[in-house]
N, C-alpha and C. Protein backbone atom coordinates (compact mmCIF):
# COMPACT_ATOMS: atom_id res chain seq x y z
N UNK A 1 22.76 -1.03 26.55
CA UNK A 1 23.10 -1.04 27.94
C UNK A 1 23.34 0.40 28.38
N UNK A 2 22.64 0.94 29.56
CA UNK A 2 23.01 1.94 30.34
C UNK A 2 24.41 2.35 30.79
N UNK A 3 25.06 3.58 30.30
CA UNK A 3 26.23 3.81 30.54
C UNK A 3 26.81 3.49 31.99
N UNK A 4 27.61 2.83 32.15
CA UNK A 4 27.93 2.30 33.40
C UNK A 4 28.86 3.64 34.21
N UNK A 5 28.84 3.57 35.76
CA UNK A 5 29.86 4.57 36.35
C UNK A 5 31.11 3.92 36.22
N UNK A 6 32.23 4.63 36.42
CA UNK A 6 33.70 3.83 36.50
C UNK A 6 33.70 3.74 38.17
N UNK A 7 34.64 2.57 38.45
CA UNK A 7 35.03 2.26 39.54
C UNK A 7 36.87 2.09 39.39
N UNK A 8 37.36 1.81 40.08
CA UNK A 8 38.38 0.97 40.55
C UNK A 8 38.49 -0.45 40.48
N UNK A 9 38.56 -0.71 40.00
CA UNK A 9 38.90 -2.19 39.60
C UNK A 9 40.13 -2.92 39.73
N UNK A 10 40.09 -3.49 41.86
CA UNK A 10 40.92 -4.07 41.94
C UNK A 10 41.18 -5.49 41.47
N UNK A 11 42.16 -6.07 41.52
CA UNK A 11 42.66 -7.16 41.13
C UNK A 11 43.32 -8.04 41.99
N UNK A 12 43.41 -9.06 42.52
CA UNK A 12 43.81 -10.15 43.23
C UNK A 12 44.24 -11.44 42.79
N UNK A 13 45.90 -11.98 42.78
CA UNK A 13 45.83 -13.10 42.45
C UNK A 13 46.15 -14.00 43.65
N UNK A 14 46.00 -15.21 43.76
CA UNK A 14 46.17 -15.89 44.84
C UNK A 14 46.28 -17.35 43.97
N UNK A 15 47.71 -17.84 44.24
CA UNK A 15 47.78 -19.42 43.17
C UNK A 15 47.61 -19.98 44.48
N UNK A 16 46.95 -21.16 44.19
CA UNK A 16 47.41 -22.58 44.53
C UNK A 16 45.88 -22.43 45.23
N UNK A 17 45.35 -22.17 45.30
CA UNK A 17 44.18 -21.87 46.60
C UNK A 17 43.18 -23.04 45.74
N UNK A 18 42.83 -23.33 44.86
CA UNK A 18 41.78 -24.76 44.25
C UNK A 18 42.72 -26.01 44.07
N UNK A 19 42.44 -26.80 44.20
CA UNK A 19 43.45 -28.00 44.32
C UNK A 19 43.37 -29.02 42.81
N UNK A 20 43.06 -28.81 42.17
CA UNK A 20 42.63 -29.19 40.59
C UNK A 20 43.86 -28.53 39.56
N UNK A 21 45.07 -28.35 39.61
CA UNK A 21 46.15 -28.45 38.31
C UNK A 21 45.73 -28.85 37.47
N UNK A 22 46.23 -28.11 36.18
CA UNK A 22 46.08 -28.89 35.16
C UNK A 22 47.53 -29.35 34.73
N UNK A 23 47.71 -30.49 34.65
CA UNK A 23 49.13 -30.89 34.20
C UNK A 23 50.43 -29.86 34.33
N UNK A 24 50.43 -30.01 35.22
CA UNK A 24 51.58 -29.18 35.96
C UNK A 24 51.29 -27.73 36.01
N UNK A 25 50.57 -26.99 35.64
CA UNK A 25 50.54 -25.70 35.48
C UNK A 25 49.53 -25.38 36.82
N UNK A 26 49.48 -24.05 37.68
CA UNK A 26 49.64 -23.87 39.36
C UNK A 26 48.17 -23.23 38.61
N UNK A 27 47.50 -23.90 39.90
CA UNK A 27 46.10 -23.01 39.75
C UNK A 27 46.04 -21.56 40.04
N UNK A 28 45.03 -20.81 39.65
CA UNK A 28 45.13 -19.72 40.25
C UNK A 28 43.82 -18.62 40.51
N UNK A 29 43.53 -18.18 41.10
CA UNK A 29 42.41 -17.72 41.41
C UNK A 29 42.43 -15.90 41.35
N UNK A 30 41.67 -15.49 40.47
CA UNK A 30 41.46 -13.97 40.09
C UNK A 30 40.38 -13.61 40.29
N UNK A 31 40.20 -12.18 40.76
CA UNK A 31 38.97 -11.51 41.28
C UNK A 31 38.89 -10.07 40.60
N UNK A 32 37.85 -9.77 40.11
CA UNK A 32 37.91 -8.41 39.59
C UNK A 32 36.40 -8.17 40.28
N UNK A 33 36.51 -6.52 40.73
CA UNK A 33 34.85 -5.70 41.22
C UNK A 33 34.32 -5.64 39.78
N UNK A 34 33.14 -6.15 39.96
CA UNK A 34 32.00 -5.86 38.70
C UNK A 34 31.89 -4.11 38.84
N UNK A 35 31.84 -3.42 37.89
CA UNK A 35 31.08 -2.41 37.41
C UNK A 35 29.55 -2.73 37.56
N UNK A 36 29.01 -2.12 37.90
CA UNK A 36 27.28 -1.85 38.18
C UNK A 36 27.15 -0.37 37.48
N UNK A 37 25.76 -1.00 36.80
CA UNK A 37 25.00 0.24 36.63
C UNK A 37 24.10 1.42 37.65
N UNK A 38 23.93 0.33 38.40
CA UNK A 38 22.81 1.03 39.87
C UNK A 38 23.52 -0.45 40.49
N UNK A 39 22.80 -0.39 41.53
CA UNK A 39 23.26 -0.99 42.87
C UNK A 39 21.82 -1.55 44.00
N UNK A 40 20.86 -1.52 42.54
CA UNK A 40 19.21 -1.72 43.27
C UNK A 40 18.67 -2.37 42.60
N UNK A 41 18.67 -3.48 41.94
CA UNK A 41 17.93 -4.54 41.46
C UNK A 41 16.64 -4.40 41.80
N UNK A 42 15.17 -4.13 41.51
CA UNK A 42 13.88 -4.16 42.23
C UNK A 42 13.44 -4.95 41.61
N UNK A 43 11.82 -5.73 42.01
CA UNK A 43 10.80 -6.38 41.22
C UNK A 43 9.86 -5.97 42.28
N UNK A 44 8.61 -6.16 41.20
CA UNK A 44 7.54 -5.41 42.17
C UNK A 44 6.43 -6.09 41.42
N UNK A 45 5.81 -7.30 41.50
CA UNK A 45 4.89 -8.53 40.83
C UNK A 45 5.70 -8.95 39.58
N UNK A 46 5.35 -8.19 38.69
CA UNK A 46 5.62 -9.17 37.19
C UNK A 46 6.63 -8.08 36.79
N UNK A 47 6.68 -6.92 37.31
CA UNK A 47 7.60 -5.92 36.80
C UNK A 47 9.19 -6.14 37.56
N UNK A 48 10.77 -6.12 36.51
CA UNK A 48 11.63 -5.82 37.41
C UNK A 48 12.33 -5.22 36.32
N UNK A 49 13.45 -4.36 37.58
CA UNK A 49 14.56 -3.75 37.05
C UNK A 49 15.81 -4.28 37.33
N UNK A 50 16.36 -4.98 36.18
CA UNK A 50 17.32 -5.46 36.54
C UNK A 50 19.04 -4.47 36.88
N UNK A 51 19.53 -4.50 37.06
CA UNK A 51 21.03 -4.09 37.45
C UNK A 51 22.12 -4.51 36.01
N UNK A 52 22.96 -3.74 35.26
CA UNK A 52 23.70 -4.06 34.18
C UNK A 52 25.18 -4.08 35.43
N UNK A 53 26.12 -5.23 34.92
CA UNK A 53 27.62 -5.25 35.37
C UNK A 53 28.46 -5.92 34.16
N UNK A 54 29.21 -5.22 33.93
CA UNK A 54 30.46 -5.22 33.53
C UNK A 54 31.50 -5.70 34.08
N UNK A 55 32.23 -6.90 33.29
CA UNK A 55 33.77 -6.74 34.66
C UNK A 55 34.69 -7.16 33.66
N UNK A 56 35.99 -7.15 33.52
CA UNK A 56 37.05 -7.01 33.01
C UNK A 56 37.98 -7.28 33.98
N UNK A 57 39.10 -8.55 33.67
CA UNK A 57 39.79 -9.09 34.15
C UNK A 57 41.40 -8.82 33.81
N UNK A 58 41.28 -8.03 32.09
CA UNK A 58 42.61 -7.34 31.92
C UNK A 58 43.42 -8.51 31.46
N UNK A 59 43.15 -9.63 31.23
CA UNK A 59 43.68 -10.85 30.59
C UNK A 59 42.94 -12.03 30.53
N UNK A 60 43.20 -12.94 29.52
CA UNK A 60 42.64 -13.87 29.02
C UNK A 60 42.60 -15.37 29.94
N UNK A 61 41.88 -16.51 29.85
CA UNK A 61 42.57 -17.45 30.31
C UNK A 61 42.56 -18.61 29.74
N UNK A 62 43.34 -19.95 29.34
CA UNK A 62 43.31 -20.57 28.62
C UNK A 62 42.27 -22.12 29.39
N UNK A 63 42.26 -22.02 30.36
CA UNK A 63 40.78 -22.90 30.73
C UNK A 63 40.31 -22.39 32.63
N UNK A 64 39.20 -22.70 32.59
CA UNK A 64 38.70 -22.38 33.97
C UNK A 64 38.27 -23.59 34.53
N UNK A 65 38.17 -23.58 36.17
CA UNK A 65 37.45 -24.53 36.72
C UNK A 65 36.17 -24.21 37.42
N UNK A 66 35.65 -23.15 37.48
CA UNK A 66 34.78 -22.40 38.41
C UNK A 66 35.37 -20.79 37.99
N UNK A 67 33.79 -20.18 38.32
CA UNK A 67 33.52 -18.80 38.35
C UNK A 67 32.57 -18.74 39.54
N UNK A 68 33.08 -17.95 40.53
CA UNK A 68 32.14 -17.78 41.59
C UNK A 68 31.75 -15.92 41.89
N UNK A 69 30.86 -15.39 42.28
CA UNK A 69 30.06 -14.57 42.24
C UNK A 69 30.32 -13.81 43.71
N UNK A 70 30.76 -13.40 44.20
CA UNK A 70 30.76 -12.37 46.01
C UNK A 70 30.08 -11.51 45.45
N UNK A 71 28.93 -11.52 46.16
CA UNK A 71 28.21 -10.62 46.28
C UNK A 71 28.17 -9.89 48.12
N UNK A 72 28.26 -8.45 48.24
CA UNK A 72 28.33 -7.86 49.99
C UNK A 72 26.75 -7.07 49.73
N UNK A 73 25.57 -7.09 50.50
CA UNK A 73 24.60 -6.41 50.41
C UNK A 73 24.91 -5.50 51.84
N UNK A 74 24.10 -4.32 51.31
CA UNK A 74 23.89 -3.36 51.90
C UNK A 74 23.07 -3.88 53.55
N UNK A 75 23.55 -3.12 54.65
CA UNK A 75 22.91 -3.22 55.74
C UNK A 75 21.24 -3.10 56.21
N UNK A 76 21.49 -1.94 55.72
CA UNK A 76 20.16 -0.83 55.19
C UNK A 76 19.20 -1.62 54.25
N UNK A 77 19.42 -2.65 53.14
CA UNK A 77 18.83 -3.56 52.21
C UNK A 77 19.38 -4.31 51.80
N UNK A 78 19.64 -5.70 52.82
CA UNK A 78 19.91 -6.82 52.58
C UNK A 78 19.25 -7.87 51.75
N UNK A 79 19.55 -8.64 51.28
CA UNK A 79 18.88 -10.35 50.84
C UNK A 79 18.04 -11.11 51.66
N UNK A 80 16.70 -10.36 51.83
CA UNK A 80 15.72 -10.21 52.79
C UNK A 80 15.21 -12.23 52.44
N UNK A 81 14.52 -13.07 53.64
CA UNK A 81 14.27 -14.01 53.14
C UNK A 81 13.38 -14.25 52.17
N UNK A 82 13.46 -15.05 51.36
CA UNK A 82 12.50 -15.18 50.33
C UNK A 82 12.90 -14.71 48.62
N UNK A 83 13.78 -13.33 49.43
CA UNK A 83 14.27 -13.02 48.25
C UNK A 83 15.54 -13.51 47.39
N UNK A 84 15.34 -13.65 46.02
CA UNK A 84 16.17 -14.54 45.37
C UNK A 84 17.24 -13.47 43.84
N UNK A 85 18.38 -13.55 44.10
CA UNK A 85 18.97 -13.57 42.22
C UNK A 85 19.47 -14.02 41.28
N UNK A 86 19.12 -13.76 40.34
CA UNK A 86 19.05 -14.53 38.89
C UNK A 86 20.39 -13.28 38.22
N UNK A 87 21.57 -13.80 37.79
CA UNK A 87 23.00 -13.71 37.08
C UNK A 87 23.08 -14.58 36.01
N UNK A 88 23.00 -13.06 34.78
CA UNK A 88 23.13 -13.89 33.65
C UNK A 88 23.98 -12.99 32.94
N UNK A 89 24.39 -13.87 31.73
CA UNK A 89 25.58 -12.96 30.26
C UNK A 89 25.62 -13.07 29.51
N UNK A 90 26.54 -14.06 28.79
CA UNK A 90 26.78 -14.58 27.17
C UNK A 90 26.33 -16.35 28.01
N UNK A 91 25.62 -16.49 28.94
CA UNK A 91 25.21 -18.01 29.26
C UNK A 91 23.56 -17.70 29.72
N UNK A 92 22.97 -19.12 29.71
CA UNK A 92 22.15 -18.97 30.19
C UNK A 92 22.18 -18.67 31.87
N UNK A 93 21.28 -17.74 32.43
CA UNK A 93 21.35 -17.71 34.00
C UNK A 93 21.45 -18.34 35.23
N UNK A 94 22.02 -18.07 36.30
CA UNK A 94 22.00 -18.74 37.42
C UNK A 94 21.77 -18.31 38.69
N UNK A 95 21.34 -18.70 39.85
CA UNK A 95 21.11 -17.46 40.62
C UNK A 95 20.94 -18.82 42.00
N UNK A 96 20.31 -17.69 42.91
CA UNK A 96 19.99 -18.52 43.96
C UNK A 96 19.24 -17.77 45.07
N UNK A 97 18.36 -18.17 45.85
CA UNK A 97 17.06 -17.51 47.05
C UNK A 97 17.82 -17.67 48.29
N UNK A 98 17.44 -16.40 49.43
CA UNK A 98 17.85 -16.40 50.46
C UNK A 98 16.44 -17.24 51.09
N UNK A 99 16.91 -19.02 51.16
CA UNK A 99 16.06 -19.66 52.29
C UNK A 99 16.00 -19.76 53.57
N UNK A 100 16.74 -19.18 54.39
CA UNK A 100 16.97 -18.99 55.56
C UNK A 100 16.00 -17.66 56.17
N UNK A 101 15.61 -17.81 57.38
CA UNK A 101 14.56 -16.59 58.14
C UNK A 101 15.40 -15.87 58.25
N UNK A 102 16.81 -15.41 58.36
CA UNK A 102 17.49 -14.43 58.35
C UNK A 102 17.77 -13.58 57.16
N UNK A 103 17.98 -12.13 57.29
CA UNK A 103 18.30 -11.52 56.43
C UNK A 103 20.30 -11.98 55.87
N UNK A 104 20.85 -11.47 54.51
CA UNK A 104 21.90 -11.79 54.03
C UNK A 104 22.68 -10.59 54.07
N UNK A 105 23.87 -10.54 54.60
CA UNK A 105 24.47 -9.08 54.24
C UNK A 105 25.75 -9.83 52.92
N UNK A 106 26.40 -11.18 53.25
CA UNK A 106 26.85 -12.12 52.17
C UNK A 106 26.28 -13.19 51.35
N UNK A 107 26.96 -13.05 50.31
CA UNK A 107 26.46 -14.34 49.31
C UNK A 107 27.28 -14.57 48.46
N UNK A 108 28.01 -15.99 48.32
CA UNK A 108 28.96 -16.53 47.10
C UNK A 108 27.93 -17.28 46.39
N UNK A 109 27.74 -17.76 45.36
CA UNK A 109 27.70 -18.64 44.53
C UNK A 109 29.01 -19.33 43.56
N UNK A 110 29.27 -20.28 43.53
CA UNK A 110 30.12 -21.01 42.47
C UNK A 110 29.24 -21.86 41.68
N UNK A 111 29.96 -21.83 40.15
CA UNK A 111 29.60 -22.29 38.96
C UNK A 111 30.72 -23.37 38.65
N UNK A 112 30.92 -24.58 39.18
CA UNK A 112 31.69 -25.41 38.82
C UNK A 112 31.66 -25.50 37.21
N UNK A 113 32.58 -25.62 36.42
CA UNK A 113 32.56 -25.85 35.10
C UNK A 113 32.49 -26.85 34.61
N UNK A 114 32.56 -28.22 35.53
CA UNK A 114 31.93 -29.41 34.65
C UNK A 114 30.39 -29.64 34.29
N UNK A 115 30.10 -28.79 35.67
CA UNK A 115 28.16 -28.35 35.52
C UNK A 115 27.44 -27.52 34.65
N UNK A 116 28.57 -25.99 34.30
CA UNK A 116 28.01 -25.10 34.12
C UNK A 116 28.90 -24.23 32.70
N UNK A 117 29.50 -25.17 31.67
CA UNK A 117 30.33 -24.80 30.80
C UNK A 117 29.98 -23.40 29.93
N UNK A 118 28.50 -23.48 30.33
CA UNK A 118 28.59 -21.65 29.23
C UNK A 118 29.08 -20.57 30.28
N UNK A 119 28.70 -20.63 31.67
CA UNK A 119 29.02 -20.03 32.32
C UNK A 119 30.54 -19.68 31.99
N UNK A 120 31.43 -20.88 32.13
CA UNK A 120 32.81 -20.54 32.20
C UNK A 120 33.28 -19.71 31.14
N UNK A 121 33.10 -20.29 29.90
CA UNK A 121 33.16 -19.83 28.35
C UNK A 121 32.91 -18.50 27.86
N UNK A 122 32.40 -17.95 29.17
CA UNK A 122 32.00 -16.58 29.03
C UNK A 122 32.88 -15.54 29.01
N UNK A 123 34.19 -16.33 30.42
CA UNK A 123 34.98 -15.86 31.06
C UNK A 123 36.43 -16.25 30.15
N UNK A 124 36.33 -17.15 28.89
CA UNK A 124 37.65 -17.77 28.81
C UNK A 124 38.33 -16.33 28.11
N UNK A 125 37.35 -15.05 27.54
CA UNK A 125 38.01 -13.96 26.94
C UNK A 125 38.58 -12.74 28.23
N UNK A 126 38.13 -13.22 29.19
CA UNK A 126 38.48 -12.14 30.49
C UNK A 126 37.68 -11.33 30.68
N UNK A 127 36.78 -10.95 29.88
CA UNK A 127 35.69 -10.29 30.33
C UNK A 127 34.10 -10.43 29.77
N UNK A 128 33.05 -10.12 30.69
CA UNK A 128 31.71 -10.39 30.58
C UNK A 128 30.67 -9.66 30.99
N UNK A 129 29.73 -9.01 30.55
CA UNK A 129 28.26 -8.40 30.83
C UNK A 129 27.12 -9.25 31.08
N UNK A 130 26.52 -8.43 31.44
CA UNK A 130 25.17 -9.34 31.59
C UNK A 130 24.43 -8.31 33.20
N UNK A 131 23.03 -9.62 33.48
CA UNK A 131 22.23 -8.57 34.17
C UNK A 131 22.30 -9.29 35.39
N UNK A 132 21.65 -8.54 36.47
CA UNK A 132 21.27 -8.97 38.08
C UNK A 132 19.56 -8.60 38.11
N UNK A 133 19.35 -9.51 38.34
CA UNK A 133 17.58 -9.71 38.49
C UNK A 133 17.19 -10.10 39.98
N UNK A 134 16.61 -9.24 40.80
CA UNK A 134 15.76 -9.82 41.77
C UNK A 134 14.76 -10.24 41.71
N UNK A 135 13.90 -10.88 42.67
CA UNK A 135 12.72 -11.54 42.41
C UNK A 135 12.60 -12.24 43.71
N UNK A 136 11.40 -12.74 43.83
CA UNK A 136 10.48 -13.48 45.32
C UNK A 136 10.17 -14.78 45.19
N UNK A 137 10.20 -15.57 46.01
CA UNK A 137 9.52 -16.61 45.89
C UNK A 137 7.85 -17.10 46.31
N UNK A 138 7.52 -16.04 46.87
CA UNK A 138 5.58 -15.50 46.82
C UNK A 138 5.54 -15.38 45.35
N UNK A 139 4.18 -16.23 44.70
CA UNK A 139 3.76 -16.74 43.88
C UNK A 139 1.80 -16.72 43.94
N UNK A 140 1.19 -16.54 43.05
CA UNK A 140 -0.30 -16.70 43.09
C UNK A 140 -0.41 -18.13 42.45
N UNK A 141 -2.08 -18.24 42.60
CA UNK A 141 -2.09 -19.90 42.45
C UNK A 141 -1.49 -20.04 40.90
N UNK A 142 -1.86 -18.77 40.44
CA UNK A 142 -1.30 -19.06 38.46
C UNK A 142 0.53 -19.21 38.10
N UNK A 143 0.94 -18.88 39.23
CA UNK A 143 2.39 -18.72 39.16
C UNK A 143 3.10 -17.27 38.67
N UNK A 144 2.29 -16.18 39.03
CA UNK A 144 3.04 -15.63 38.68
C UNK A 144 3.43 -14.66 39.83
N UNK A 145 4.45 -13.86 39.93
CA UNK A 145 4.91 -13.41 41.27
C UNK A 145 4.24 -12.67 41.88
N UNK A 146 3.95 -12.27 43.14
CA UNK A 146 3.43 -11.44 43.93
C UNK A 146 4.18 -10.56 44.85
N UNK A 147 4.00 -9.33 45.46
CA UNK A 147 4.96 -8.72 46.35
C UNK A 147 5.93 -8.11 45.58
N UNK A 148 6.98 -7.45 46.67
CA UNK A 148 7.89 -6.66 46.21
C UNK A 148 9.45 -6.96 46.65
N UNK A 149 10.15 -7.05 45.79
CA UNK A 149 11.65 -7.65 46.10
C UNK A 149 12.77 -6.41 45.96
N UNK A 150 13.33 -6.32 46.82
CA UNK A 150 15.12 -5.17 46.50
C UNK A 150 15.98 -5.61 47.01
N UNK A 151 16.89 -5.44 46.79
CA UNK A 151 18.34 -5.57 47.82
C UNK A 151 19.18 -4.47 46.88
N UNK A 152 19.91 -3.86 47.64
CA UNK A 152 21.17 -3.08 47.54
C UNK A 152 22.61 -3.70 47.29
N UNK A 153 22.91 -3.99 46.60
CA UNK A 153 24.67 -4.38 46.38
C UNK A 153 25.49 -3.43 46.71
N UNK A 154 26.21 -3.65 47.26
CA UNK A 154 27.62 -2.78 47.77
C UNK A 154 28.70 -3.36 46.98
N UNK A 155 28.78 -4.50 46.65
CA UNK A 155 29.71 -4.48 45.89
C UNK A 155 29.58 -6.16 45.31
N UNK A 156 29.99 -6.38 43.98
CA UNK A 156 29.83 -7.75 43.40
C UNK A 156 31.45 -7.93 43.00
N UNK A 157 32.05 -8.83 43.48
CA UNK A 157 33.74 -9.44 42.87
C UNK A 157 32.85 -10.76 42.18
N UNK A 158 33.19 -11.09 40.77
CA UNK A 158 33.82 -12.73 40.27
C UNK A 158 35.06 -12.65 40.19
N UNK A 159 35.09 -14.06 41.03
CA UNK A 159 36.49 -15.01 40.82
C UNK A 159 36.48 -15.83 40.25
N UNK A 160 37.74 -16.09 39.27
CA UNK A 160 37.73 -17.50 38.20
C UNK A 160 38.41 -18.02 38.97
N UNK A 161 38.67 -19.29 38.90
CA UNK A 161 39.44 -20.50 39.10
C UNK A 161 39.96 -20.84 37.87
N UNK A 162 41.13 -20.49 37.62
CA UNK A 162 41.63 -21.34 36.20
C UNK A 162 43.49 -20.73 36.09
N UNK A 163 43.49 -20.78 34.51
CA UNK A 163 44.97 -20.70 34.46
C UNK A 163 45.05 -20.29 32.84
């Protein structure tokens, strides 16, 4: 992995905000800024460059209910339509396409953990790597991609849901 820049790595707790307790113990919801390597995910047909992030939560957790993804894109190079990302780590990937004719300057995704248990499992040590992949949904008749995909990240927070 490409030496990452340092950031600031704020931290946020906020209890009670998911409504799912586990036997008496108060939910609670944590956010840490991913570390990025670059901040430009490209693909350009069959070729891409994916984005490395790092994030570190600074403590452990003993179960999760969800890991969700804030992603803020750049003004200048938003989540143009069509264009889609693929978030992966110690799980297999998940991602999702901007289907809407509008461009994206936001995007959450959540990984419920009854759906998506490697996802969570990733997170039960507090911290996780892995890549950001752009990509298109223009396709040739063989399936393989066509055109050119970017967006700019300004900034990526995951939040766990757990305790």
């Amino acid at each position: 992995m490409a030496q990452l820049a340092r950031r600031a790595v704020p931290i946020f707790f906020i209890a009670g905000l998911f409504a799912m307790p586990a036997r008496g113990a108060a939910q609670t919801v944590v956010g840490a800024e991913a570390v990025l390597s670059d901040d430009r995910p490209v693909a350009a047909g069959n070729s891409s460059r994916p984005v490395d992030f790092v994030v570190d939560f600074g403590t452990s957790f003993s179960s999760i209910a969800a890991i969700s993804f804030s992603f803020v894109f750049s003004a200048d190079d938003p989540l143009d339509p069509g264009e889609c990302l693929l978030v992966s780590g110690d799980y297999p990937g998940g991602g999702f396409c901007n289907i809407s004719a509008d461009d994206q300057l936001e995007r959450i995704v959540t990984f419920p953990c009854s759906s998506n248990p490697d996802v969570c499992a990733a997170y039960l040590d507090g911290d996780d790597a892995g890549l950001i992949t752009v990509s298109n949904d223009r396709h040739n008749p063989t399936g393989k991609p066509i055109g050119r995909a970017s967006v700019t990240i300004e900034s990526l927070t995951v939040i766990v849901s757990g305790t």
